[in-house]
Protein backbone atom coordinates (compact mmCIF):
# COMPACT_ATOMS: atom_id res chain seq x y z
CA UNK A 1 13.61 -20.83 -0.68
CA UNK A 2 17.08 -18.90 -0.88
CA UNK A 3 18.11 -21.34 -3.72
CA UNK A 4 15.37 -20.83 -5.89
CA UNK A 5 14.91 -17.09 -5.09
CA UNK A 6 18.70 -16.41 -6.09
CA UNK A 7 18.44 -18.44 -9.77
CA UNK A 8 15.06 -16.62 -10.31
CA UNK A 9 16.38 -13.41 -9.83
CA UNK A 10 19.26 -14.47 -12.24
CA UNK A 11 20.95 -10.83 -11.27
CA UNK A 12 24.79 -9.80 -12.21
CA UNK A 13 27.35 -7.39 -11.10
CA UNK A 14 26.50 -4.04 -10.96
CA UNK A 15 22.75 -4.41 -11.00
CA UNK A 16 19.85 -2.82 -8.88
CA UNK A 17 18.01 -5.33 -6.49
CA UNK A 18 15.49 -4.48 -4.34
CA UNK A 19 14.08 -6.47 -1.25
CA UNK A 20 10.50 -5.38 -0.34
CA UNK A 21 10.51 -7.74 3.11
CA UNK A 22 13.73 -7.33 3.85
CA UNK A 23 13.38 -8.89 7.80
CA UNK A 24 16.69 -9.82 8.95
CA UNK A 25 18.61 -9.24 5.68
CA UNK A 26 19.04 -13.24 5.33
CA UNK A 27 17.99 -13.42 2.08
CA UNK A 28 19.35 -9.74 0.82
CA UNK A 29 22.57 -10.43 1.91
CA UNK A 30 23.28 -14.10 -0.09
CA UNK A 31 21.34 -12.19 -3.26
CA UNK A 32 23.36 -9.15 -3.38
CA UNK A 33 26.86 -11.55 -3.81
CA UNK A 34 25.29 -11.58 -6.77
CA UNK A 35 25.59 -7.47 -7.60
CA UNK A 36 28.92 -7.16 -6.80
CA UNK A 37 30.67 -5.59 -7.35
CA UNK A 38 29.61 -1.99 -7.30
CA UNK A 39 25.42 -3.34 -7.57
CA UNK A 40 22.53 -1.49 -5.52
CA UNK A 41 20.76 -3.28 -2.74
CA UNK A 42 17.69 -1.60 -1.81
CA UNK A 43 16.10 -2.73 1.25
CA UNK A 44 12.59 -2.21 2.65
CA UNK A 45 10.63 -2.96 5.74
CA UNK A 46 8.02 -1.41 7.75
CA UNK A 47 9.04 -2.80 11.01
CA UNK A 48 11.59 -1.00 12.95
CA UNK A 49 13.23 -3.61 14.52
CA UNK A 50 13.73 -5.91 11.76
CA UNK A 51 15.53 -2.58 10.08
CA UNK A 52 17.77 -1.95 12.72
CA UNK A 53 19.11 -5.77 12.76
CA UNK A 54 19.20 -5.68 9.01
CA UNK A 55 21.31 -2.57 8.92
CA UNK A 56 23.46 -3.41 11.35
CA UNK A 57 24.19 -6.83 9.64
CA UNK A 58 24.60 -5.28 6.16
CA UNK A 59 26.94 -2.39 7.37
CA UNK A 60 29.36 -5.44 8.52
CA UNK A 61 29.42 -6.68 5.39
CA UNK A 62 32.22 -6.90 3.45
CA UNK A 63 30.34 -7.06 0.31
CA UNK A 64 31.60 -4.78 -2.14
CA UNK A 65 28.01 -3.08 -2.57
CA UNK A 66 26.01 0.12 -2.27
CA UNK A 67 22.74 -0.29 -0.46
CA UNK A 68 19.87 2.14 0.66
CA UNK A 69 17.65 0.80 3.23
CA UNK A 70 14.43 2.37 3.74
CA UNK A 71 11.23 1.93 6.41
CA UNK A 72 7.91 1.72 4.56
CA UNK A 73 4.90 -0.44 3.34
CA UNK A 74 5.91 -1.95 -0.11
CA UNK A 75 2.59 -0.77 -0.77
CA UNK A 76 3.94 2.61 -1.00
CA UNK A 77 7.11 1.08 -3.37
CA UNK A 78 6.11 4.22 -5.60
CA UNK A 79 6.97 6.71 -3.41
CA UNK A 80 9.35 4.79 -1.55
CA UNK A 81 11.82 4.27 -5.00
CA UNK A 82 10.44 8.05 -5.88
CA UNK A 83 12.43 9.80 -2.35
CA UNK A 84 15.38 7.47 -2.56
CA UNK A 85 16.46 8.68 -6.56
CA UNK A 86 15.96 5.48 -7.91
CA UNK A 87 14.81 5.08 -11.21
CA UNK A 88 14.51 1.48 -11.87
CA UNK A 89 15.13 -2.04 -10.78
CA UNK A 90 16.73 -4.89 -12.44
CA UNK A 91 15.02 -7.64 -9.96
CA UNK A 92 12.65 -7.30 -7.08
CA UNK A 93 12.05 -9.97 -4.06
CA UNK A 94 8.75 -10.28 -2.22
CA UNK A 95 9.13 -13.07 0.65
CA UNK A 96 5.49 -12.19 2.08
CA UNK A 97 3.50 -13.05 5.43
CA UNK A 98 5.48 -12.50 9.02
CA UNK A 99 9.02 -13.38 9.81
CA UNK A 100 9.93 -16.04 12.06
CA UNK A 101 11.74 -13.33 14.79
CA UNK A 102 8.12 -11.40 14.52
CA UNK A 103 6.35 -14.63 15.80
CA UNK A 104 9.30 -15.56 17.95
CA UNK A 105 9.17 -12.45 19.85
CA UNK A 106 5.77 -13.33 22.24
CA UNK A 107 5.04 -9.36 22.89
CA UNK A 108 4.16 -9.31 19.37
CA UNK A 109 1.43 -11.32 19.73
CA UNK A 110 1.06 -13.42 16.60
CA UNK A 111 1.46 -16.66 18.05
CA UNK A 112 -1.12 -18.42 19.36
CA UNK A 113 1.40 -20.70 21.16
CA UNK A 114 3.04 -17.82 23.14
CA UNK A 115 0.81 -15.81 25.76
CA UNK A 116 0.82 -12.04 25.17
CA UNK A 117 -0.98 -9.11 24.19
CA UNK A 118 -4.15 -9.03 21.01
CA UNK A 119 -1.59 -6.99 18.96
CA UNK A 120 -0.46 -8.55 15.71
CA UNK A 121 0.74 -4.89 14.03
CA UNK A 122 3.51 -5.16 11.98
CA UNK A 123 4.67 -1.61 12.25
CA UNK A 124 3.35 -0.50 16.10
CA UNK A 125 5.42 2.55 15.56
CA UNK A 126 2.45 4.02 13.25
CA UNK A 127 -0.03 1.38 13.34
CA UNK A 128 -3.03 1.80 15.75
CA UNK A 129 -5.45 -0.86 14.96
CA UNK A 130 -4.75 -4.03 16.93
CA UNK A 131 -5.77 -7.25 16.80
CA UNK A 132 -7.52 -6.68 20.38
CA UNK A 133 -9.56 -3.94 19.09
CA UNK A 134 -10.78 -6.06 16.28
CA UNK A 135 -11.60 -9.02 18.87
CA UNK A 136 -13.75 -6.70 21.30
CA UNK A 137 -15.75 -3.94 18.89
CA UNK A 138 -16.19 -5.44 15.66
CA UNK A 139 -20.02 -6.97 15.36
CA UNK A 140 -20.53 -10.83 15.21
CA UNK A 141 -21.10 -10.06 11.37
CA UNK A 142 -17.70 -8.43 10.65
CA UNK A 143 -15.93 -10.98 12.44
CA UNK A 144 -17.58 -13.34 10.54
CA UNK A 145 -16.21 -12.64 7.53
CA UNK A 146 -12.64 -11.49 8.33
CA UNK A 147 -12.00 -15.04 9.76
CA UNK A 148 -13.81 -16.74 6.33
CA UNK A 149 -12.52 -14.28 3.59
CA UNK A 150 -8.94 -13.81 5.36
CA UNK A 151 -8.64 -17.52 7.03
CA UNK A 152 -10.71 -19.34 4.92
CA UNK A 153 -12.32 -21.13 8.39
CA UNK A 154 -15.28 -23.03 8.04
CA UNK A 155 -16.57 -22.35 11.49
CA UNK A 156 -16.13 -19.13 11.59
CA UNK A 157 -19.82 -17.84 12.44
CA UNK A 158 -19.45 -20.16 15.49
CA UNK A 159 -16.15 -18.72 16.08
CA UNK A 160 -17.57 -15.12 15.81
CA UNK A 161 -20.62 -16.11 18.15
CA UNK A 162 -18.39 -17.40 20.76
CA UNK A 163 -16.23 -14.24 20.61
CA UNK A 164 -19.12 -11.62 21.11
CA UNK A 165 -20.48 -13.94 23.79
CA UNK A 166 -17.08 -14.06 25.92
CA UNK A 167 -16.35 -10.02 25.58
CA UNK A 168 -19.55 -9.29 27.16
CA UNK A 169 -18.39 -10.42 30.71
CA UNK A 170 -14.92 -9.45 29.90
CA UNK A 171 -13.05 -8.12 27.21
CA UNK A 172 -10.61 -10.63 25.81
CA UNK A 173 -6.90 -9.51 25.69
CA UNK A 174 -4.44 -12.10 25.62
CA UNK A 175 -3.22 -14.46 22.25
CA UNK A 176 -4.07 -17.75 24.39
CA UNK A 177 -6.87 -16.61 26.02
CA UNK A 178 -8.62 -16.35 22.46
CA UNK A 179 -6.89 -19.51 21.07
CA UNK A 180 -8.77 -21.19 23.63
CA UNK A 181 -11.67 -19.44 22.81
CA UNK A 182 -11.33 -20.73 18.68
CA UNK A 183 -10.81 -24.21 20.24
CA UNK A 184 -13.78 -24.11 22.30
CA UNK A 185 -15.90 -22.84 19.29
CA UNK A 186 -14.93 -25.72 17.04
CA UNK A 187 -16.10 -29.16 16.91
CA UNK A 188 -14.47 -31.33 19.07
CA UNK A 189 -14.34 -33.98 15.63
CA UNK A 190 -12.66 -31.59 13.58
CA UNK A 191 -9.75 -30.32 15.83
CA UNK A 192 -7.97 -33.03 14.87
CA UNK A 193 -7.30 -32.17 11.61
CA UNK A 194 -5.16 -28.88 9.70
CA UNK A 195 -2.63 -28.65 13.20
CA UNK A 196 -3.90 -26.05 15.90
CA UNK A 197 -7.43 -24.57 15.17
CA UNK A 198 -6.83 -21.06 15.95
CA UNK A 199 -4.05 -21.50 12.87
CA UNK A 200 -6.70 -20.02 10.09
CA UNK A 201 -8.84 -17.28 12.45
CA UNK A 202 -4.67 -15.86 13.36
CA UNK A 203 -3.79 -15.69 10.34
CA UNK A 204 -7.31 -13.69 9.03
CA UNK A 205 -6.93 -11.39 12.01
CA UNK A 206 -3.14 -10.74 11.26
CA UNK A 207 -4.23 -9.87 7.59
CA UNK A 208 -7.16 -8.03 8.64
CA UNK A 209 -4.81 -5.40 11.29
CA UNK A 210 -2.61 -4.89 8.62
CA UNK A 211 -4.09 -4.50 5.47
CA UNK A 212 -1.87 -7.52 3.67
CA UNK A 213 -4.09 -8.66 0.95
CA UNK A 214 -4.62 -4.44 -0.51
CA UNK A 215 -0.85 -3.66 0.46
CA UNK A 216 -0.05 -7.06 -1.98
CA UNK A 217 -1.94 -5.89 -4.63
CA UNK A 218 -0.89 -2.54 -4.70
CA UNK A 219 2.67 -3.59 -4.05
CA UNK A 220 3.00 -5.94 -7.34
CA UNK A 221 1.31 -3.11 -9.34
CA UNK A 222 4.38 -0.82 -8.53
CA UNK A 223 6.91 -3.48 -8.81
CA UNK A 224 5.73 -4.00 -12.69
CA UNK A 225 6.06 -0.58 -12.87
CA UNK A 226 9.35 -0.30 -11.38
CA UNK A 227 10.83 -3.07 -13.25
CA UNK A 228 14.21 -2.81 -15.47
CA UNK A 229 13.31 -4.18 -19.16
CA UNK A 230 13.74 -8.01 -18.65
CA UNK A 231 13.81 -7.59 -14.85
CA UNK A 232 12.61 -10.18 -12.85
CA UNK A 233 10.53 -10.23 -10.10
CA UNK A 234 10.18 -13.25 -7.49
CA UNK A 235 7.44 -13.51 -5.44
CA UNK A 236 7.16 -15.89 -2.04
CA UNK A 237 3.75 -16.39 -0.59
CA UNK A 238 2.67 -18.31 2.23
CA UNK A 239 -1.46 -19.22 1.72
CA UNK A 240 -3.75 -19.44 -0.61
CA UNK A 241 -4.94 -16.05 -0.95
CA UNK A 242 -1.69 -14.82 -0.94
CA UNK A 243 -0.52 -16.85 -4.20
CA UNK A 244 -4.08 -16.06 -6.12
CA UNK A 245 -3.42 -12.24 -5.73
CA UNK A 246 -0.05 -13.38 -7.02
CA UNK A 247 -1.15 -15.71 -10.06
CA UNK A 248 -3.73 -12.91 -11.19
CA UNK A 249 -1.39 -9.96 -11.24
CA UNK A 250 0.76 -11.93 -13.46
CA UNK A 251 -2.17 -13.38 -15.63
CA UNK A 252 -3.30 -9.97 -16.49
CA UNK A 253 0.18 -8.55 -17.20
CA UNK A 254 1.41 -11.56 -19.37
CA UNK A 255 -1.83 -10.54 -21.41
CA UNK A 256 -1.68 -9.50 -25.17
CA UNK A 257 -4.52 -8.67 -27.23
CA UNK A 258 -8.08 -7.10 -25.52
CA UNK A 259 -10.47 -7.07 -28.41
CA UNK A 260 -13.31 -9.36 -28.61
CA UNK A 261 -12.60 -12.54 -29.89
CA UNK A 262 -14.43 -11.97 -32.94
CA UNK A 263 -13.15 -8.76 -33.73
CA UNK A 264 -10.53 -9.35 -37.06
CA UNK A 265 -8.01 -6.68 -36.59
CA UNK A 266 -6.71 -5.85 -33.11
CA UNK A 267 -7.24 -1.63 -32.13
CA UNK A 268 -6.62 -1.89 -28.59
CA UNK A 269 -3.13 -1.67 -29.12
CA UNK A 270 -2.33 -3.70 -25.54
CA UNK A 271 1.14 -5.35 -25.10
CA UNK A 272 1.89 -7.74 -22.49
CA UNK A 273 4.24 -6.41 -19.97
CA UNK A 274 5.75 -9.71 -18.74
CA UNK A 275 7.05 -12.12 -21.56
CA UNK A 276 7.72 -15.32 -18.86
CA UNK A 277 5.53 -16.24 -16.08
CA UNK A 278 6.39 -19.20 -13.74
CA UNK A 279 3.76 -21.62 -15.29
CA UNK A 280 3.49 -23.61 -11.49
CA UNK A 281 4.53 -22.43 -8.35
CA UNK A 282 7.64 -23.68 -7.23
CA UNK A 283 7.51 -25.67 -3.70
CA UNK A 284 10.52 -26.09 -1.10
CA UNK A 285 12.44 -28.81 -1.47
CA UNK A 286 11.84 -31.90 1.08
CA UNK A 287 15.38 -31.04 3.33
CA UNK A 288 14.17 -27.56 3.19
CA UNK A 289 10.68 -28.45 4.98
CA UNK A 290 12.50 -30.86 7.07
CA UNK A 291 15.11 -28.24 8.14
CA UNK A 292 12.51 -25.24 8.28
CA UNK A 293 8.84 -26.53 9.10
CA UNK A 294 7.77 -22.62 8.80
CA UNK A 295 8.75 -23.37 4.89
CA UNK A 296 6.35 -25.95 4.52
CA UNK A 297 3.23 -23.57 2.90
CA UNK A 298 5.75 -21.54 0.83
CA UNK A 299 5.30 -21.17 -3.14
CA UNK A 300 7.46 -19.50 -5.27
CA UNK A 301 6.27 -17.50 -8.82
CA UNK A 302 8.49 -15.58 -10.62
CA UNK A 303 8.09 -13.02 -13.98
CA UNK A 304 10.48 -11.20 -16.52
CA UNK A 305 9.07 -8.23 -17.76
CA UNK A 306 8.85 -7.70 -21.26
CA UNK A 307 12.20 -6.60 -23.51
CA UNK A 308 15.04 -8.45 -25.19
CA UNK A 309 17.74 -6.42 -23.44
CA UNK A 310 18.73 -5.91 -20.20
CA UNK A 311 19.56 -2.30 -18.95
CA UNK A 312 23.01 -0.78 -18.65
CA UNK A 313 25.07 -1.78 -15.18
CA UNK A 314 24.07 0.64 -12.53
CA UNK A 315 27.12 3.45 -12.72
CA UNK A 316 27.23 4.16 -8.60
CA UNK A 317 25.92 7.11 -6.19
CA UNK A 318 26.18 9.71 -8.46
CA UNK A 319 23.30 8.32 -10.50
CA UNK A 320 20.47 9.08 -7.74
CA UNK A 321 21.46 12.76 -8.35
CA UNK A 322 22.07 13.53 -5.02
């Protein structure tokens, strides 16, 4: 959803934009046209690889831009913004879940189409819990509800049952192996519907190794903070629990007044820190899902934060200070 990223974002020249997934740069290099010239791109990621392409592709740009690029959690957007000087951001980008080259690349191992390792870390550099350790230690009752809070799956005590039963004659190590496992566990009447059924118990475990839902929440509280006055921040999620975490964050900042209902004169003194919040999500367009199936689950919300004004053009390097 470049399109509808880009207009959300609404940025001009000379502005600060930051990219808290940055991936491949795909999306951070058509957005920062927008800054030049002489505009910040900041870009973070906490895997690696995904940095490496993404500088490499940005440093052959011809963009007339200053960027910083920078290896982290967005969770950690504080202290991420904190050691790189900045000190504030006219529009910020969250395109959440994993990246097509992530699920592409089989030694990864969050496809359940591709054989290969239980590993499903985003960052392995730092990272130690796997998806493999999850599979073969966790008790029948903690698997149980990683696969219904994080994948919403209906069978998941079966699923969970069926797990702990397998890993006591061996322990189970591969992506296929287990997605036959999930398959086996299910209903044979009701793997017909929602595409493959190890879909929803991936997608918890993936969550569950790295910390998504927490990171997300933590991640949009900083961004609020971080914001420019009027700054705009665009948000891309990819399930359900995803765009609730989403909706709620900016629910409770678009809030005003506190006080009881039946209180006459207002004393807590609260001020909404967002003044527009996308009222529905915005879906991908049908050539999009036709082009990219991945797109199909993706909803877009957007928020300005509060303030008639927008701040002054970013004035170059020598603003960080360093």
């Amino acid at each position: 959803m470049l399109r509808e990223s880009r207009q959300a974002l609404a940025l001009s020249p000379g502005e600060i934009y930051c990219d808290c997934t940055l991936g491949g740069a795909g999306h951070a290099l058509a957005i920062a046209e927008d800054l030049a010239p002489d505009g910040l791109l900041i870009g973070i990621d906490q895997d690696a690889s995904s940095l490496a392409e993404a500088l490499l592709r940005i440093s052959q740009t011809q963009l007339a831009i200053h960027y910083e690029i920078l290896k982290g959690n967005f969770c950690d957007l504080d202290q991420l913004l904190l050691d790189a000087r900045i000190v504030g951001v006219d529009g910020i980008l969250f395109d959440l879940g994993v990246s097509s080259p992530q699920i592409d690349l089989p030694s990864r191992g969050f496809s359940y189409a591709q054989e290969a390792p239980l590993d499903m870390r985003m960052d392995p550099g730092t990272q130690t819990l796997t998806a493999a350790e999850i599979i073969n230690s966790y008790n029948a009752a903690d698997l149980t509800r990683i696969l219904r809070n994080y994948g919403e799956e209906r069978w998941a005590s079966r699923i969970a049952a069926r797990i702990v039963q397998s890993r006591a004659s061996a322990p189970l190590e591969t992506t296929t192996q287990l997605a036959a496992l999930i398959k086996e566990a299910i209903p044979a009447s009701q793997r017909r519907e929602g595409g493959n059924p190890a879909k929803r118990s991936f997608q918890a475990l993936r969550i569950a190794v790295n910390g998504e839902l927490d990171a997300l929440t933590r991640g949009l509280d900083a961004a609020l903070r971080w914001l420019n006055p009027a700054g705009r921040l665009v948000v891309i999620s990819y399930h359900s629990l995803e765009d609730r975490i989403v909706k709620r964050a900016f629910a409770r900042a678009a809030q005003g007044c506190v006080c009881p209902p039946d209180q006459p004169v207002c004393t807590c003194n609260h001020h909404p820190i967002l003044t527009t919040v996308s009222k529905k999500a915005l879906l991908p367009t049908s050539e999009e899902r036709e082009s990219n199936p991945r797109s199909r689950s993706a909803r877009l919300r957007f928020a300005v934060k509060a303030d008639k004004t927008r701040r002054e053009a970013w004035a170059g390097p020598e603003q960080l200070q360093r």
